[in-house]
Every structure is written in structure tokens, then in C-alpha cells.
PDB file of N, CA and C in Angstrom:
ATOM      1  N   UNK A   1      94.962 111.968 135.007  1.00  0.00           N
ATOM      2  CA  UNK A   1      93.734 111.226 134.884  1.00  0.00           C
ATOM      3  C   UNK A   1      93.956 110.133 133.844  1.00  0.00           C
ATOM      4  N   UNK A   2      93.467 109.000 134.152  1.00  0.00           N
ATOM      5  CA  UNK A   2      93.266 107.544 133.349  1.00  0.00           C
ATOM      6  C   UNK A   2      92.386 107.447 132.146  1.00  0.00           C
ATOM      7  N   UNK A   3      91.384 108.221 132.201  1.00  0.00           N
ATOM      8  CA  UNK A   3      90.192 108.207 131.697  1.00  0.00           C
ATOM      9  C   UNK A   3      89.191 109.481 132.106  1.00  0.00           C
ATOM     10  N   UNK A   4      89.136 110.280 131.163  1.00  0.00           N
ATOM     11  CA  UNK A   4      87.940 110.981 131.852  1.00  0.00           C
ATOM     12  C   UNK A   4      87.195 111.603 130.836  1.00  0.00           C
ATOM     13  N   UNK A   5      86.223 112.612 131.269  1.00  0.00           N
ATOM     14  CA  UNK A   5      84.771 113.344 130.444  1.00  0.00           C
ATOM     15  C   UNK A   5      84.410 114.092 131.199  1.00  0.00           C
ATOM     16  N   UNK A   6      84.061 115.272 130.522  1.00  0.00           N
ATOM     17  CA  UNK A   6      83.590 116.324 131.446  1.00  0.00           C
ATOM     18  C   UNK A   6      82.076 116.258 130.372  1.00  0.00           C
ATOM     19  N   UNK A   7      81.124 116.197 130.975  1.00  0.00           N
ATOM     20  CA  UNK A   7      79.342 116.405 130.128  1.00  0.00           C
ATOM     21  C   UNK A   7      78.652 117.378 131.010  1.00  0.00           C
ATOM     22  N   UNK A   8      77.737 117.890 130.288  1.00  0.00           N
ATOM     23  CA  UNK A   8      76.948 119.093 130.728  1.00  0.00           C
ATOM     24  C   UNK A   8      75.503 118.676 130.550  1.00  0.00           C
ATOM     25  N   UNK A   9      74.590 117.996 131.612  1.00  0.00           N
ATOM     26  CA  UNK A   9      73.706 117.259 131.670  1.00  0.00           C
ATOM     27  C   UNK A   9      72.532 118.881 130.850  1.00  0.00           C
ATOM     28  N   UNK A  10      71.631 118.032 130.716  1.00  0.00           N
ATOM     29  CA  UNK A  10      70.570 118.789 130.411  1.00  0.00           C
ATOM     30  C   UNK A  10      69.319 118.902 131.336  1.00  0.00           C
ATOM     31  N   UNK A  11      69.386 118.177 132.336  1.00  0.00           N
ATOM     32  CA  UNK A  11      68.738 118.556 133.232  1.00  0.00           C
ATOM     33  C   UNK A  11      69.003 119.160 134.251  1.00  0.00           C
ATOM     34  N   UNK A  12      68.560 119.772 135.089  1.00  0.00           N
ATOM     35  CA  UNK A  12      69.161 120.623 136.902  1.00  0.00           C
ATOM     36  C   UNK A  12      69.144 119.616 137.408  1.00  0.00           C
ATOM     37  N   UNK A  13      69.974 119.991 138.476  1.00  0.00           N
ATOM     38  CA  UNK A  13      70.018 119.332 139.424  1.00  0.00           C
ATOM     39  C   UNK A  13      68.504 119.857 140.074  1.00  0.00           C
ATOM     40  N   UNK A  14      68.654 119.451 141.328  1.00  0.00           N
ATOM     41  CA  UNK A  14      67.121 119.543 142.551  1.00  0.00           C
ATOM     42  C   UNK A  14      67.261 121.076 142.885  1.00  0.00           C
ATOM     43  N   UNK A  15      68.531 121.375 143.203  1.00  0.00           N
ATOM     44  CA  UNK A  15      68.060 122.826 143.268  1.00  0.00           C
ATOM     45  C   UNK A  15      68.429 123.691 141.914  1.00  0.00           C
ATOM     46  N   UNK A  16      68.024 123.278 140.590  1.00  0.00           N
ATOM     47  CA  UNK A  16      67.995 124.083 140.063  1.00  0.00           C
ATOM     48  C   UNK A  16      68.182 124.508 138.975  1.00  0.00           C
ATOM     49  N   UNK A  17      69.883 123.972 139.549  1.00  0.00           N
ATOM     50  CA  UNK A  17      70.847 124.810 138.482  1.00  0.00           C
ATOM     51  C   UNK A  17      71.711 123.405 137.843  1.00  0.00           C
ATOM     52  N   UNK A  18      71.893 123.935 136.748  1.00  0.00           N
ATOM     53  CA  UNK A  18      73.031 122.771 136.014  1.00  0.00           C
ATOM     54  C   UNK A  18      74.056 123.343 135.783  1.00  0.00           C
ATOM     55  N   UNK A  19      75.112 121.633 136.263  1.00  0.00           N
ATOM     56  CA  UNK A  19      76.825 122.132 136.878  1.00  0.00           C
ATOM     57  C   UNK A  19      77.032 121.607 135.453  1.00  0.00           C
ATOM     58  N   UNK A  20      78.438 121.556 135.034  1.00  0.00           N
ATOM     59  CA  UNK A  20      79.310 120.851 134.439  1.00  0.00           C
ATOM     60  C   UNK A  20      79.707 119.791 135.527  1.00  0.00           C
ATOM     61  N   UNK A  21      79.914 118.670 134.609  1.00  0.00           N
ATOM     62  CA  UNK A  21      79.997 117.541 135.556  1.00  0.00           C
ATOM     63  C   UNK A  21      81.736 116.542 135.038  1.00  0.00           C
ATOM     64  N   UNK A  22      81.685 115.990 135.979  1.00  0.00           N
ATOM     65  CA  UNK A  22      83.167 115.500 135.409  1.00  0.00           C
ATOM     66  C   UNK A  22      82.823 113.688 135.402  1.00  0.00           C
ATOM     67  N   UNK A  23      83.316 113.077 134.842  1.00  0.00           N
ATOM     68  CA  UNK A  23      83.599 111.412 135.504  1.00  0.00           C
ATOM     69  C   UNK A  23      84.841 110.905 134.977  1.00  0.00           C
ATOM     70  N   UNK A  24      85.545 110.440 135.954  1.00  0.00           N
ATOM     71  CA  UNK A  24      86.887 110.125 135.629  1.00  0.00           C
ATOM     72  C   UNK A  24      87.166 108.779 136.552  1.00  0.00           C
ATOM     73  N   UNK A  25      88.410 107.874 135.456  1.00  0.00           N
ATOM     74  CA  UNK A  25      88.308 106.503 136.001  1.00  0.00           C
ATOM     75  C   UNK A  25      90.045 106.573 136.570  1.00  0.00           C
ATOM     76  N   UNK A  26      90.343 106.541 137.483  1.00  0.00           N
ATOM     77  CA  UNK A  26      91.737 106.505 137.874  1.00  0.00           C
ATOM     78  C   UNK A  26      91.961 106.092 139.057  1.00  0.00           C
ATOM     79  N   UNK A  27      92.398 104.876 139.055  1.00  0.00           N
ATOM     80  CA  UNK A  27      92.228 103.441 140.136  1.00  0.00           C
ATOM     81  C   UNK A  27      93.075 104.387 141.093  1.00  0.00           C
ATOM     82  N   UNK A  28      92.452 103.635 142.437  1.00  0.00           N
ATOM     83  CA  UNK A  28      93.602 104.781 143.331  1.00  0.00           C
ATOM     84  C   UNK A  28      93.798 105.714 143.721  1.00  0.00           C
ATOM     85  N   UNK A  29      92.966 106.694 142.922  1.00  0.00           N
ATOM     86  CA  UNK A  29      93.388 108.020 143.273  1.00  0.00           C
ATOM     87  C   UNK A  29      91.477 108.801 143.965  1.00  0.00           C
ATOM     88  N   UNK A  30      91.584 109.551 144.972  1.00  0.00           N
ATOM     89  CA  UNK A  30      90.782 109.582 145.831  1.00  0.00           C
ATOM     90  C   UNK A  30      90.373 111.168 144.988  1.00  0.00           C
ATOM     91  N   UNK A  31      89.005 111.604 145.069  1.00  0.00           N
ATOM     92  CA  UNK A  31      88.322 112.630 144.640  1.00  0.00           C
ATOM     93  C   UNK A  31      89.438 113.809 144.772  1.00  0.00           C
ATOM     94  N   UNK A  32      90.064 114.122 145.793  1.00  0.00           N
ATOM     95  CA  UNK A  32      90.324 115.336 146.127  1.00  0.00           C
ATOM     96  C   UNK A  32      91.572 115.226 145.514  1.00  0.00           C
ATOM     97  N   UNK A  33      92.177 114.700 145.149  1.00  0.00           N
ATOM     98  CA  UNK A  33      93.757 114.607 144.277  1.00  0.00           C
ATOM     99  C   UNK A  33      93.347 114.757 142.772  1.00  0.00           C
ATOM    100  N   UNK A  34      92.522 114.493 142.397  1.00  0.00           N
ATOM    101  CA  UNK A  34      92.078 114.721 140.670  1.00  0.00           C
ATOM    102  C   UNK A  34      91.284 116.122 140.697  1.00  0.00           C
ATOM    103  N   UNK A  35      90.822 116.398 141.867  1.00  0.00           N
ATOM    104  CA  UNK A  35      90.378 118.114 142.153  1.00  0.00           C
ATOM    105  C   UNK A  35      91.503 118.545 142.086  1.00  0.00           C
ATOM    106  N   UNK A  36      92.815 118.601 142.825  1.00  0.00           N
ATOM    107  CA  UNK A  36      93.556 119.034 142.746  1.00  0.00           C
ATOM    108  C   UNK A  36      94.112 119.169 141.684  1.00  0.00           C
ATOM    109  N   UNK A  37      94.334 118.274 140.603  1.00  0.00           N
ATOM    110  CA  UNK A  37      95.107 117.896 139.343  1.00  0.00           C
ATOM    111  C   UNK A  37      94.435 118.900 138.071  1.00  0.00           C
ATOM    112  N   UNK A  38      93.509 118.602 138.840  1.00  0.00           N
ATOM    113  CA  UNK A  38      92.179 119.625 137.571  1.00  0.00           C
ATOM    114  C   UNK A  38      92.770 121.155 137.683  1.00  0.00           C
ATOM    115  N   UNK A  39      92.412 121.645 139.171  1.00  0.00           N
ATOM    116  CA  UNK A  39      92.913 122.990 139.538  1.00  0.00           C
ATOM    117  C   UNK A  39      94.248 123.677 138.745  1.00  0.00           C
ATOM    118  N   UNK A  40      95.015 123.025 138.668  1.00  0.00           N
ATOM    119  CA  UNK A  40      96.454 123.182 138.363  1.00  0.00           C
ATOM    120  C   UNK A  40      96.261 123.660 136.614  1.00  0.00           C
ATOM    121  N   UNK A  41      95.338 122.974 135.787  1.00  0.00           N
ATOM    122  CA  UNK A  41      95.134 123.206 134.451  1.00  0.00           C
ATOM    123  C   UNK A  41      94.081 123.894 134.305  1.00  0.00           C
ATOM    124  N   UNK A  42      92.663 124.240 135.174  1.00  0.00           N
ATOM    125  CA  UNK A  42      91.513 124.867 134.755  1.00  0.00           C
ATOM    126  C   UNK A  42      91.404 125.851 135.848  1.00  0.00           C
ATOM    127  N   UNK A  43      90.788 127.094 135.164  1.00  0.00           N
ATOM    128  CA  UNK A  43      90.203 128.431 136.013  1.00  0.00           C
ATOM    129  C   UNK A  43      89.193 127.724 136.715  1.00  0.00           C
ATOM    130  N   UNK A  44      89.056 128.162 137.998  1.00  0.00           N
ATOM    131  CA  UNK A  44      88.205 128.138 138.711  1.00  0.00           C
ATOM    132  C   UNK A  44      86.739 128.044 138.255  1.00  0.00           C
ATOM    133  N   UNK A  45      86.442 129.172 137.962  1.00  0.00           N
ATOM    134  CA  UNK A  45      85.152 129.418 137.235  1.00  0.00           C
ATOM    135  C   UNK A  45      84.955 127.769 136.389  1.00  0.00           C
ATOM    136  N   UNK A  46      85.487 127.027 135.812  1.00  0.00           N
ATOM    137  CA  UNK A  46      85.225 126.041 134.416  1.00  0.00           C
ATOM    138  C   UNK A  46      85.418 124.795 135.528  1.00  0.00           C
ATOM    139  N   UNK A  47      85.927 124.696 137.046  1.00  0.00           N
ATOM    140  CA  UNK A  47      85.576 123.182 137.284  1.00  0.00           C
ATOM    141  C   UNK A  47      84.548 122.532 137.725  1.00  0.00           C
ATOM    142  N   UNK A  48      84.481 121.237 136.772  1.00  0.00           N
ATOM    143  CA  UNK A  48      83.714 120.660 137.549  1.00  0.00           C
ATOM    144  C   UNK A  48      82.825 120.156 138.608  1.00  0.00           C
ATOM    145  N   UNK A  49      81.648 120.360 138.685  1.00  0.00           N
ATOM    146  CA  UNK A  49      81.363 120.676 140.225  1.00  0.00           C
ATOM    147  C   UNK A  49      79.895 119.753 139.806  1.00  0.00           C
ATOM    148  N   UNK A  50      79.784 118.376 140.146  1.00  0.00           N
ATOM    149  CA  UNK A  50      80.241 117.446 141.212  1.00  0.00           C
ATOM    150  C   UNK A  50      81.453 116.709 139.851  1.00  0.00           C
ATOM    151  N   UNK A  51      82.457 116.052 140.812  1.00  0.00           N
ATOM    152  CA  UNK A  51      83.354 115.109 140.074  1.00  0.00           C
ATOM    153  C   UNK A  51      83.088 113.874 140.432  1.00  0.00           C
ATOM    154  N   UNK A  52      83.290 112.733 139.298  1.00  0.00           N
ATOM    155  CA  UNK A  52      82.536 111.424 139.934  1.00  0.00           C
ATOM    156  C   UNK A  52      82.994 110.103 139.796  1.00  0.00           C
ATOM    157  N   UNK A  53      84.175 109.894 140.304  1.00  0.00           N
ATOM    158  CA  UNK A  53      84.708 108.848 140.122  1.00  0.00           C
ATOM    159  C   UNK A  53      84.094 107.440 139.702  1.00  0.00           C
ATOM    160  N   UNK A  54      84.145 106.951 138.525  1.00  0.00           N
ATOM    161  CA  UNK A  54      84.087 105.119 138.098  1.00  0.00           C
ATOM    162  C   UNK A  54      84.253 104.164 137.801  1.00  0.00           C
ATOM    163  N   UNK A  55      84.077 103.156 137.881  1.00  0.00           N
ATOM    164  CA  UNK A  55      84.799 101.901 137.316  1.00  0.00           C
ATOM    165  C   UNK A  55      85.336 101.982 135.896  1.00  0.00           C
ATOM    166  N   UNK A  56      84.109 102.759 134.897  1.00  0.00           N
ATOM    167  CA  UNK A  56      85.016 102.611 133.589  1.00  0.00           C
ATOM    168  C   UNK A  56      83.856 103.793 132.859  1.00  0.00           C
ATOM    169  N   UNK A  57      84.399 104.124 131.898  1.00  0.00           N
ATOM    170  CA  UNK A  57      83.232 105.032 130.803  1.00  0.00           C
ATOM    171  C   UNK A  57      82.404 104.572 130.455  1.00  0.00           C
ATOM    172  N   UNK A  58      81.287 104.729 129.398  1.00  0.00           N
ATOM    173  CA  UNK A  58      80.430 104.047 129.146  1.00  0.00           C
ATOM    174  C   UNK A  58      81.178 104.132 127.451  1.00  0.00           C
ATOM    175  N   UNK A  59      82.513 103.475 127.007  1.00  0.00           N
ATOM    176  CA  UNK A  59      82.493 104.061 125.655  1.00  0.00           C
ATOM    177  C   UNK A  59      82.092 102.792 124.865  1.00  0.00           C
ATOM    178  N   UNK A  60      81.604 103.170 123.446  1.00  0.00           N
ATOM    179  CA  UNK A  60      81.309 102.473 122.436  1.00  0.00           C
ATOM    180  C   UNK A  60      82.966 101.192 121.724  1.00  0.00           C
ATOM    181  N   UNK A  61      82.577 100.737 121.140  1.00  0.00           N
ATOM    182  CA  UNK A  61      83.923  99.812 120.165  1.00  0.00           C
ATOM    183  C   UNK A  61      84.494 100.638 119.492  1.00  0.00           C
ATOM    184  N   UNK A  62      83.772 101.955 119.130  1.00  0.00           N
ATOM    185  CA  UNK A  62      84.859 102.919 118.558  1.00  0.00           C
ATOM    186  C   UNK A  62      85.384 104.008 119.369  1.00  0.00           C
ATOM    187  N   UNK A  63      85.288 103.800 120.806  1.00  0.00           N
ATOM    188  CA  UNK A  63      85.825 104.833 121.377  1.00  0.00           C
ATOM    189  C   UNK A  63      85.115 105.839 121.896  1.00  0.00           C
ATOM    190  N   UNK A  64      84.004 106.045 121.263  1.00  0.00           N
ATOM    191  CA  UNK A  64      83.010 107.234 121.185  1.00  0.00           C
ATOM    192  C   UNK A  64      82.146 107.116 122.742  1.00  0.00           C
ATOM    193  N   UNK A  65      81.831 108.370 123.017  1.00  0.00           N
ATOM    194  CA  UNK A  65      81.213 107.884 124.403  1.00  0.00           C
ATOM    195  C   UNK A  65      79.533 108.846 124.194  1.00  0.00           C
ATOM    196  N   UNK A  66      78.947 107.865 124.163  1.00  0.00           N
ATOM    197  CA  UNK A  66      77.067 108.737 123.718  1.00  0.00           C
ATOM    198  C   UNK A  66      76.986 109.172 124.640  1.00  0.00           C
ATOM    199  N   UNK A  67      76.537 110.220 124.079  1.00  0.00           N
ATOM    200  CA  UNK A  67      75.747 111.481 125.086  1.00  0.00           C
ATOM    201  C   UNK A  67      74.673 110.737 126.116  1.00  0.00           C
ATOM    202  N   UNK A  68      73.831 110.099 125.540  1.00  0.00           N
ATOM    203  CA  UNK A  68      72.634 109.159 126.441  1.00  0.00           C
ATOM    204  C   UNK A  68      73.012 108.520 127.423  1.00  0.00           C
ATOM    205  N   UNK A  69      74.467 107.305 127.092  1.00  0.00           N
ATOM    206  CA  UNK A  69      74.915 106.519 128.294  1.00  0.00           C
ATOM    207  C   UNK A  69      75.630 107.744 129.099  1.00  0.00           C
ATOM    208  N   UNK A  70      76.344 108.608 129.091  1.00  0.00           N
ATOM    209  CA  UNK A  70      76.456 110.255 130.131  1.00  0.00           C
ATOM    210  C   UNK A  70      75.413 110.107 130.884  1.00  0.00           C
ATOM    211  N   UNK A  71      74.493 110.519 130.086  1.00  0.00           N
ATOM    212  CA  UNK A  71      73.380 111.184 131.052  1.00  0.00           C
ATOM    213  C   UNK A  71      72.764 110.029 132.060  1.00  0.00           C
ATOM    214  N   UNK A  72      72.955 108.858 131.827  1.00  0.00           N
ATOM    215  CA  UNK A  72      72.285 107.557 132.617  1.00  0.00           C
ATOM    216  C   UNK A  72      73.364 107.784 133.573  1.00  0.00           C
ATOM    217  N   UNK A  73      74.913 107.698 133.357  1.00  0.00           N
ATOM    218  CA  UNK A  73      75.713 108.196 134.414  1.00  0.00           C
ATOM    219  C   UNK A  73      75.360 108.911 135.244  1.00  0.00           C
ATOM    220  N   UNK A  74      75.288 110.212 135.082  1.00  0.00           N
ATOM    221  CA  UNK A  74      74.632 111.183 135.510  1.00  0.00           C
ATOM    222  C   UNK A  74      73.581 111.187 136.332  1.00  0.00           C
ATOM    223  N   UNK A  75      72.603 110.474 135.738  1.00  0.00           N
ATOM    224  CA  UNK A  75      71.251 110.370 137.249  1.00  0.00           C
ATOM    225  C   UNK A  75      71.675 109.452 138.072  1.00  0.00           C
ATOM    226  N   UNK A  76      72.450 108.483 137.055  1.00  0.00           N
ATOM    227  CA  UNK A  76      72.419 107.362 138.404  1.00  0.00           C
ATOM    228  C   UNK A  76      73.576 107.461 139.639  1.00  0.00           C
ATOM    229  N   UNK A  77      74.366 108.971 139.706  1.00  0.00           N
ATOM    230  CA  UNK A  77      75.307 109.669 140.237  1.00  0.00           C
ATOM    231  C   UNK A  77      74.104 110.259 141.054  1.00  0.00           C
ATOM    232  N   UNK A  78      73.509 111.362 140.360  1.00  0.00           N
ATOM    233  CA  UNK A  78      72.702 111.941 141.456  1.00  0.00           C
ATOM    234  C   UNK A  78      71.818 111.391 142.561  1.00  0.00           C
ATOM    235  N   UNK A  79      71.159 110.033 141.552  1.00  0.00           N
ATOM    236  CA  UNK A  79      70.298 109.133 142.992  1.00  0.00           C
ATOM    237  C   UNK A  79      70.992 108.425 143.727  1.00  0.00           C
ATOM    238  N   UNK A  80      72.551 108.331 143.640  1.00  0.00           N
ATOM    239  CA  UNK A  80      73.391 107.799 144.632  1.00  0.00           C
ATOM    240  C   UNK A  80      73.450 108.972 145.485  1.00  0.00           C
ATOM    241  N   UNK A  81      73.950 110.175 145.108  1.00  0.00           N
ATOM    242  CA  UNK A  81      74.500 111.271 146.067  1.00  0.00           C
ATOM    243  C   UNK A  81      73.122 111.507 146.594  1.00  0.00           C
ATOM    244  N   UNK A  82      72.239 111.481 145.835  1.00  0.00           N
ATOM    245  CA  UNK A  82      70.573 112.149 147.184  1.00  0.00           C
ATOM    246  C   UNK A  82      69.722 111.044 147.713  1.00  0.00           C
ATOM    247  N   UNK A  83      70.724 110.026 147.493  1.00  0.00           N
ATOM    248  CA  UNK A  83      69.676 108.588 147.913  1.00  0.00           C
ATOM    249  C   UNK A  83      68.112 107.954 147.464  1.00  0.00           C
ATOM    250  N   UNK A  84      68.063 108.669 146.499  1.00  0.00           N
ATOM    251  CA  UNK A  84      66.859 107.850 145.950  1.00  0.00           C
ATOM    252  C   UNK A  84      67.185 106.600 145.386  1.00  0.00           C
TER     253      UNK A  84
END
């Protein structure tokens, strides 16, 4: 991976439950190959579930990546995947 973050939103999803979430930036490489890459280093139980490929992080000039710009990730992931 090029870039990535795993965040643990604070809200549920629609049905419910809250995943651990992943977003990772790695030109090229298609969802199911960084699933794969993940697998190889993490138990089952601990992956990511949805993973979300993007153009770039949301990080600060020092590197730091706020919890807040995550979570804007985050919905604006989910109203892509449920179409709102």
C-alpha cells in the first residue's frame, strides 16, 4: 500500500452495525489485490470491511490526518456506495 488508514467511524452504517473501515491510495492497484495484501498480514476477524480506494488522504502540512476529515471520507463513501 502507497498510502493508507484504517478509522473506526462513529456512526453505523444503515444496517446498524459499525465496521472498521480502510482508505488506501495506491494508483493501479484494483480493490481486491490490497484485500489480498491485507489478508496476508491481518486475521480475518481485524479486516477491514468496506475498503475504499482514493485519490489522496485528507492529511494536514504535518502529516497528521483529523479524525473529522475521516469521517467526511467516510459518509461521503457511504452516499456513494448507497447512492444518496
Amino acid at each position: 500500500m502507497t498510502d493508507g488508514v484504517f478509522f473506526l467511524p462513529d456512526e453505523a452504517e444503515p444496517d446498524g452495525v459499525t465496521r472498521l473501515t480502510a482508505f488506501a491510495w495506491r494508483p493501479g492497484s484494483p480493490v481486491a489485490q490490497l484485500s489480498e495484501a491485507l489478508r496476508e498480514r491481518i486475521d480475518a476477524a481485524f479486516m477491514p470491511r468496506p475498503l475504499y480506494l482514493v485519490d489522496a488522504l485528507p492529511r494536514q502540512l504535518t502529516g497528521k490526518l483529523p479524525r473529522e476529515a475521516l469521517a467526511k471520507l467516510a459518509r461521503q463513501a457511504q452516499e456513494r456506495k448507497h447512492g444518496a
